[in-house]
C-alpha atoms as a PDB file:
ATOM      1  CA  UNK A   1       3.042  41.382 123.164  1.00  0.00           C
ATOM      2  CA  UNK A   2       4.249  42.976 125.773  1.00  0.00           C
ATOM      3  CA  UNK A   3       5.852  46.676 125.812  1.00  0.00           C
ATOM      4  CA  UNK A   4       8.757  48.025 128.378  1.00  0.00           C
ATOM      5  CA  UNK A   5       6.575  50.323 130.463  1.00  0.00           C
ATOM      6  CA  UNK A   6       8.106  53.095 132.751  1.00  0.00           C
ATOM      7  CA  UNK A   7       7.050  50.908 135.544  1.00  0.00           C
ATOM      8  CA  UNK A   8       9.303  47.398 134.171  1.00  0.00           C
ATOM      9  CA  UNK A   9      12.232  49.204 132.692  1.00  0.00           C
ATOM     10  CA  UNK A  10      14.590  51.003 134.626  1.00  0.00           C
ATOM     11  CA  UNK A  11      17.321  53.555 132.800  1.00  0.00           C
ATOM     12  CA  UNK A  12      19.985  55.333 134.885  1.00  0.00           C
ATOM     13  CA  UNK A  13      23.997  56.778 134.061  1.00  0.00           C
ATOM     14  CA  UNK A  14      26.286  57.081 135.973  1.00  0.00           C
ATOM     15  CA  UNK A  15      29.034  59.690 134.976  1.00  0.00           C
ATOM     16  CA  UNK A  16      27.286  60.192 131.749  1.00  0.00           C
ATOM     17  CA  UNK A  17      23.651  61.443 131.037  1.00  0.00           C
ATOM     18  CA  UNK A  18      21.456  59.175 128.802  1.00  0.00           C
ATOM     19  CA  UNK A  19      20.615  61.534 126.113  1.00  0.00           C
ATOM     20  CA  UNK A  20      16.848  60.874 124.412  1.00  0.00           C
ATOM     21  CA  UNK A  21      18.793  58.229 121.504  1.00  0.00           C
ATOM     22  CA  UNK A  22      20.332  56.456 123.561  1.00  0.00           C
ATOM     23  CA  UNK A  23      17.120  56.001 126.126  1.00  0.00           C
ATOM     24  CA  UNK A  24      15.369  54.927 122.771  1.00  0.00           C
ATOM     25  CA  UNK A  25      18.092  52.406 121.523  1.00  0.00           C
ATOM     26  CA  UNK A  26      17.841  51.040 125.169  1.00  0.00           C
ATOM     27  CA  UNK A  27      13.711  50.762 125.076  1.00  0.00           C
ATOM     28  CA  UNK A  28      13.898  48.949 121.543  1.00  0.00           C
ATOM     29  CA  UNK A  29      16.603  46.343 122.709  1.00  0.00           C
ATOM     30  CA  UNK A  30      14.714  45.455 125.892  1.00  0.00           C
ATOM     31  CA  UNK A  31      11.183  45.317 123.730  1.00  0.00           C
ATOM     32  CA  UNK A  32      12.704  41.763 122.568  1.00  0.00           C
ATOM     33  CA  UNK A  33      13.568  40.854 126.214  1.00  0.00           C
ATOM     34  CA  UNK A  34      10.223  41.388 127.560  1.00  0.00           C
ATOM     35  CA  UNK A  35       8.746  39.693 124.307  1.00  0.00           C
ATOM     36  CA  UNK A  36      10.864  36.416 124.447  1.00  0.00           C
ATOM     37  CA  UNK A  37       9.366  35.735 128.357  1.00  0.00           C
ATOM     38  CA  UNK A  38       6.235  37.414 129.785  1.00  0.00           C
ATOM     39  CA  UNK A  39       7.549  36.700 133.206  1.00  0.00           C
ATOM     40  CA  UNK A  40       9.502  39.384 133.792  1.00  0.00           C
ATOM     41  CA  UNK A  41       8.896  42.039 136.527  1.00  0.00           C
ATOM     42  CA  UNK A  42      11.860  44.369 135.677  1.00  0.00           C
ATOM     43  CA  UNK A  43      14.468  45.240 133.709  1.00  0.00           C
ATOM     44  CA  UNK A  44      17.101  47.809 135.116  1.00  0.00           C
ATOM     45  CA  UNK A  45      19.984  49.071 132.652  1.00  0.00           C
ATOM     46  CA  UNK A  46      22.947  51.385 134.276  1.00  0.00           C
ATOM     47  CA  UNK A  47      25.044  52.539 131.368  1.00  0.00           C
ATOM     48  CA  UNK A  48      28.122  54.237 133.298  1.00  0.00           C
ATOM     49  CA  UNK A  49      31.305  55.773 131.914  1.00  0.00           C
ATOM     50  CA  UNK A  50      34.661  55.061 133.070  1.00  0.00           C
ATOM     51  CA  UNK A  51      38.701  56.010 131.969  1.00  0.00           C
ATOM     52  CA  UNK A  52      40.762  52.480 131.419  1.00  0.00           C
ATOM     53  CA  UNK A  53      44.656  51.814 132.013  1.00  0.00           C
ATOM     54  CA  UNK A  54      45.280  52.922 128.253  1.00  0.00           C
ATOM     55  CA  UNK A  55      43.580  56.171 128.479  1.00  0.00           C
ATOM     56  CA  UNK A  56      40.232  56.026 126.762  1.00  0.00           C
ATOM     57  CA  UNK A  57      36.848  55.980 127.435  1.00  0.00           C
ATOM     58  CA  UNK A  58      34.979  52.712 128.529  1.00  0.00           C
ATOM     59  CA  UNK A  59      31.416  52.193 128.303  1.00  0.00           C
ATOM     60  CA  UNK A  60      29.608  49.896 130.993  1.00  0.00           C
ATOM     61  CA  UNK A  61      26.456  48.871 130.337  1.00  0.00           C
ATOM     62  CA  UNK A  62      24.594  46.801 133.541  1.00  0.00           C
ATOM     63  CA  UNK A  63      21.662  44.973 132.717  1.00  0.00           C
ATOM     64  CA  UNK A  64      19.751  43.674 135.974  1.00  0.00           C
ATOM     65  CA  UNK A  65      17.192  41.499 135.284  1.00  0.00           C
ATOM     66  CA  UNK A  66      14.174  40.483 137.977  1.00  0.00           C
ATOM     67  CA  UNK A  67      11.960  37.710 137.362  1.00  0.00           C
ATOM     68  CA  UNK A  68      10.432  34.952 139.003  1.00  0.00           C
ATOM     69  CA  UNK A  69      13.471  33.157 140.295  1.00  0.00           C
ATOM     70  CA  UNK A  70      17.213  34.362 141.046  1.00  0.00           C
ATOM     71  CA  UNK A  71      18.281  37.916 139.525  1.00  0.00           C
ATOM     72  CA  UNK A  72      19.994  37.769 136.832  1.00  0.00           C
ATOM     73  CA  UNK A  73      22.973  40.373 136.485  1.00  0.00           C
ATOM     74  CA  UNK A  74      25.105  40.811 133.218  1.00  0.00           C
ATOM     75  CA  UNK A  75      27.536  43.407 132.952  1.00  0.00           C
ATOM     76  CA  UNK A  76      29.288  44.130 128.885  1.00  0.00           C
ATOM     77  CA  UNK A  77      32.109  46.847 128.738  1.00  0.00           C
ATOM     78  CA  UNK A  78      32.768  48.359 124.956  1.00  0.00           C
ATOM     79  CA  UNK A  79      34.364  51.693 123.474  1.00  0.00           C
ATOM     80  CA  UNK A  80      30.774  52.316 122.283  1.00  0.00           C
ATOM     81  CA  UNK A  81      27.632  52.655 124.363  1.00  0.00           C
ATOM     82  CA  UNK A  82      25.568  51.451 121.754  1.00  0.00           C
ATOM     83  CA  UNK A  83      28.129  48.553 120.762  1.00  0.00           C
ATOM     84  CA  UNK A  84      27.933  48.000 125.313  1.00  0.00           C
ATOM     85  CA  UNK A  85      23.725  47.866 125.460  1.00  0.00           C
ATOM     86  CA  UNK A  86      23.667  46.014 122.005  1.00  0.00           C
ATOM     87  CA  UNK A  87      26.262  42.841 124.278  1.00  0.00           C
ATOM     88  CA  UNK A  88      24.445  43.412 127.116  1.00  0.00           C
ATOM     89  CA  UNK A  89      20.944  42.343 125.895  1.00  0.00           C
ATOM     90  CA  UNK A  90      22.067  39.589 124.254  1.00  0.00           C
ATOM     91  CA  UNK A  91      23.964  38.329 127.534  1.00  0.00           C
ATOM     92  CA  UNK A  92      20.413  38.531 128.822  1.00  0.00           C
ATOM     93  CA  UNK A  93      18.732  36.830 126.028  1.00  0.00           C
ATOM     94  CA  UNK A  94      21.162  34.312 125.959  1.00  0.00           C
ATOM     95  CA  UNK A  95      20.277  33.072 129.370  1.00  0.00           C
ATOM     96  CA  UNK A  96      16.506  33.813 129.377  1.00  0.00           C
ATOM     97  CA  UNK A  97      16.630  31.000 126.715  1.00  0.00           C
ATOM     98  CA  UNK A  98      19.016  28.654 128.798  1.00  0.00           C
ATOM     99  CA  UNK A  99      16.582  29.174 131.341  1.00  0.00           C
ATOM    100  CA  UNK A 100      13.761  28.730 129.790  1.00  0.00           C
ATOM    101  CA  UNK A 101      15.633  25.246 128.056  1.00  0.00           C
ATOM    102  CA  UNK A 102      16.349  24.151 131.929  1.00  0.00           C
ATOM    103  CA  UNK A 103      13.051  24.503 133.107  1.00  0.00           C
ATOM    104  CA  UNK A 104      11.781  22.894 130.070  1.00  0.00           C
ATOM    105  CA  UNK A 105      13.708  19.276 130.194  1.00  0.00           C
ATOM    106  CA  UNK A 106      13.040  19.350 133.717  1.00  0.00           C
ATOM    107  CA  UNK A 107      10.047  19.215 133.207  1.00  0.00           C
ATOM    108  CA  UNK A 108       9.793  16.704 130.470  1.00  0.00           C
ATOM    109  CA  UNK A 109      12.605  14.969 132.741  1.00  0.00           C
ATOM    110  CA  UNK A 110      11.692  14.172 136.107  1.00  0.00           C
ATOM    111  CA  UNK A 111      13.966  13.182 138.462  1.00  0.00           C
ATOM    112  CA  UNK A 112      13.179   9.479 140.422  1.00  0.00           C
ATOM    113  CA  UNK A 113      12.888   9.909 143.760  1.00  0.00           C
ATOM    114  CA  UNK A 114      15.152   8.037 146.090  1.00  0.00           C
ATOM    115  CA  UNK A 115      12.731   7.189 149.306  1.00  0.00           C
ATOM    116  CA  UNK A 116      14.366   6.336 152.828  1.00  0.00           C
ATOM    117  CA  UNK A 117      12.060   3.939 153.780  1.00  0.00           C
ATOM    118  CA  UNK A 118      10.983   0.258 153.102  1.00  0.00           C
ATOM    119  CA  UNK A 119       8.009   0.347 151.125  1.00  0.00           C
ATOM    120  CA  UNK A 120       6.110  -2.842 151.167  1.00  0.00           C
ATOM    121  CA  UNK A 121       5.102  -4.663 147.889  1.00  0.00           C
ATOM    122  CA  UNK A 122       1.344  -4.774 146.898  1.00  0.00           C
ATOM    123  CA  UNK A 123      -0.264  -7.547 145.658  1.00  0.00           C
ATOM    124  CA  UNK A 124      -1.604  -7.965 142.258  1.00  0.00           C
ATOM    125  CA  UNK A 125      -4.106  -4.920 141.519  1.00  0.00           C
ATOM    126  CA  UNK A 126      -7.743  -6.048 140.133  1.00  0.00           C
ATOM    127  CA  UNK A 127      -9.384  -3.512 138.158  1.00  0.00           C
ATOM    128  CA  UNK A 128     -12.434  -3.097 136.484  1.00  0.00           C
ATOM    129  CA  UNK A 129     -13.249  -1.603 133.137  1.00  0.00           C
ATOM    130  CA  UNK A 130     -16.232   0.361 132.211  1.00  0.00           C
ATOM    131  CA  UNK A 131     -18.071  -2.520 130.699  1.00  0.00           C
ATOM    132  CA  UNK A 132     -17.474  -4.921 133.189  1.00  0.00           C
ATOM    133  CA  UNK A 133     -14.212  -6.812 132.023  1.00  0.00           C
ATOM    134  CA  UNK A 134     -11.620  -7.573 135.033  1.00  0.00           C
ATOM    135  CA  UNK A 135      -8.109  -6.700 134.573  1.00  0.00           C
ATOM    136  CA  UNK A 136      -5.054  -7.855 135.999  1.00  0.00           C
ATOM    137  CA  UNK A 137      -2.138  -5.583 137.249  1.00  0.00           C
ATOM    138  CA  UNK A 138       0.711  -6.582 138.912  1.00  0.00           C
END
């Protein structure tokens, strides 16, 4: 198992300081990230603050994540920082795991491919066994 190092997780605020709970609650939420793939090189999470139309205080939590592939990006907004990380991670989760189910049936799936040119046919294929026995393929 794999734990969120300094060097693969990435904390910053902006318009709000990340006070020592809220660094933990962040660390403990991203533990199950890096757990559920091994492939990821970074996780970056940019909880910001911000004042909506009806007057009160909107949390935005960014999650950024970098792994083999295309970034993904997920961005949650909530009244509640904790209530904004807690969305946020499981945006991330959510597509790890369609991800991971992508690259999994096409894998088990391959796709025929279409070739350009006239191939010619082969004859009938003669092969051999191991104790001597010819076989016929066509």
């Amino acid at each position: 198992m794999m734990n969120a190092t300094r060097n693969n997780l990435i904390m910053t605020g902006h318009g709000l300081k990340l006070t020592e709970a809220l660094k933990a609650f962040i660390q403990e939420k991203t533990n199950l990230l890096f757990r559920h793939d091994g492939r990821i090189i970074r996780i970056r999470v940019e909880l910001g603050m911000e004042l909506s139309r009806e007057s009160k205080l909107l949390f935005t939590a960014r999650g950024i994540l970098e792994i083999d592939g295309p970034v993904m990006v997920v961005c949650e907004k909530s009244e509640n920082a904790y209530t904004a990380i807690e969305f946020m991670v499981r945006k991330l989760d959510r597509r790890l795991r369609q991800r991971h189910r992508r690259r999994r049936y096409k894998r088990v799936h391959p796709r025929a491919i279409d070739l350009p040119a006239d191939l010619p046919k082969t004859g009938r294929k003669r092969v051999l066994s191991r104790t001597g026995e010819a076989f016929t393929f066509a």
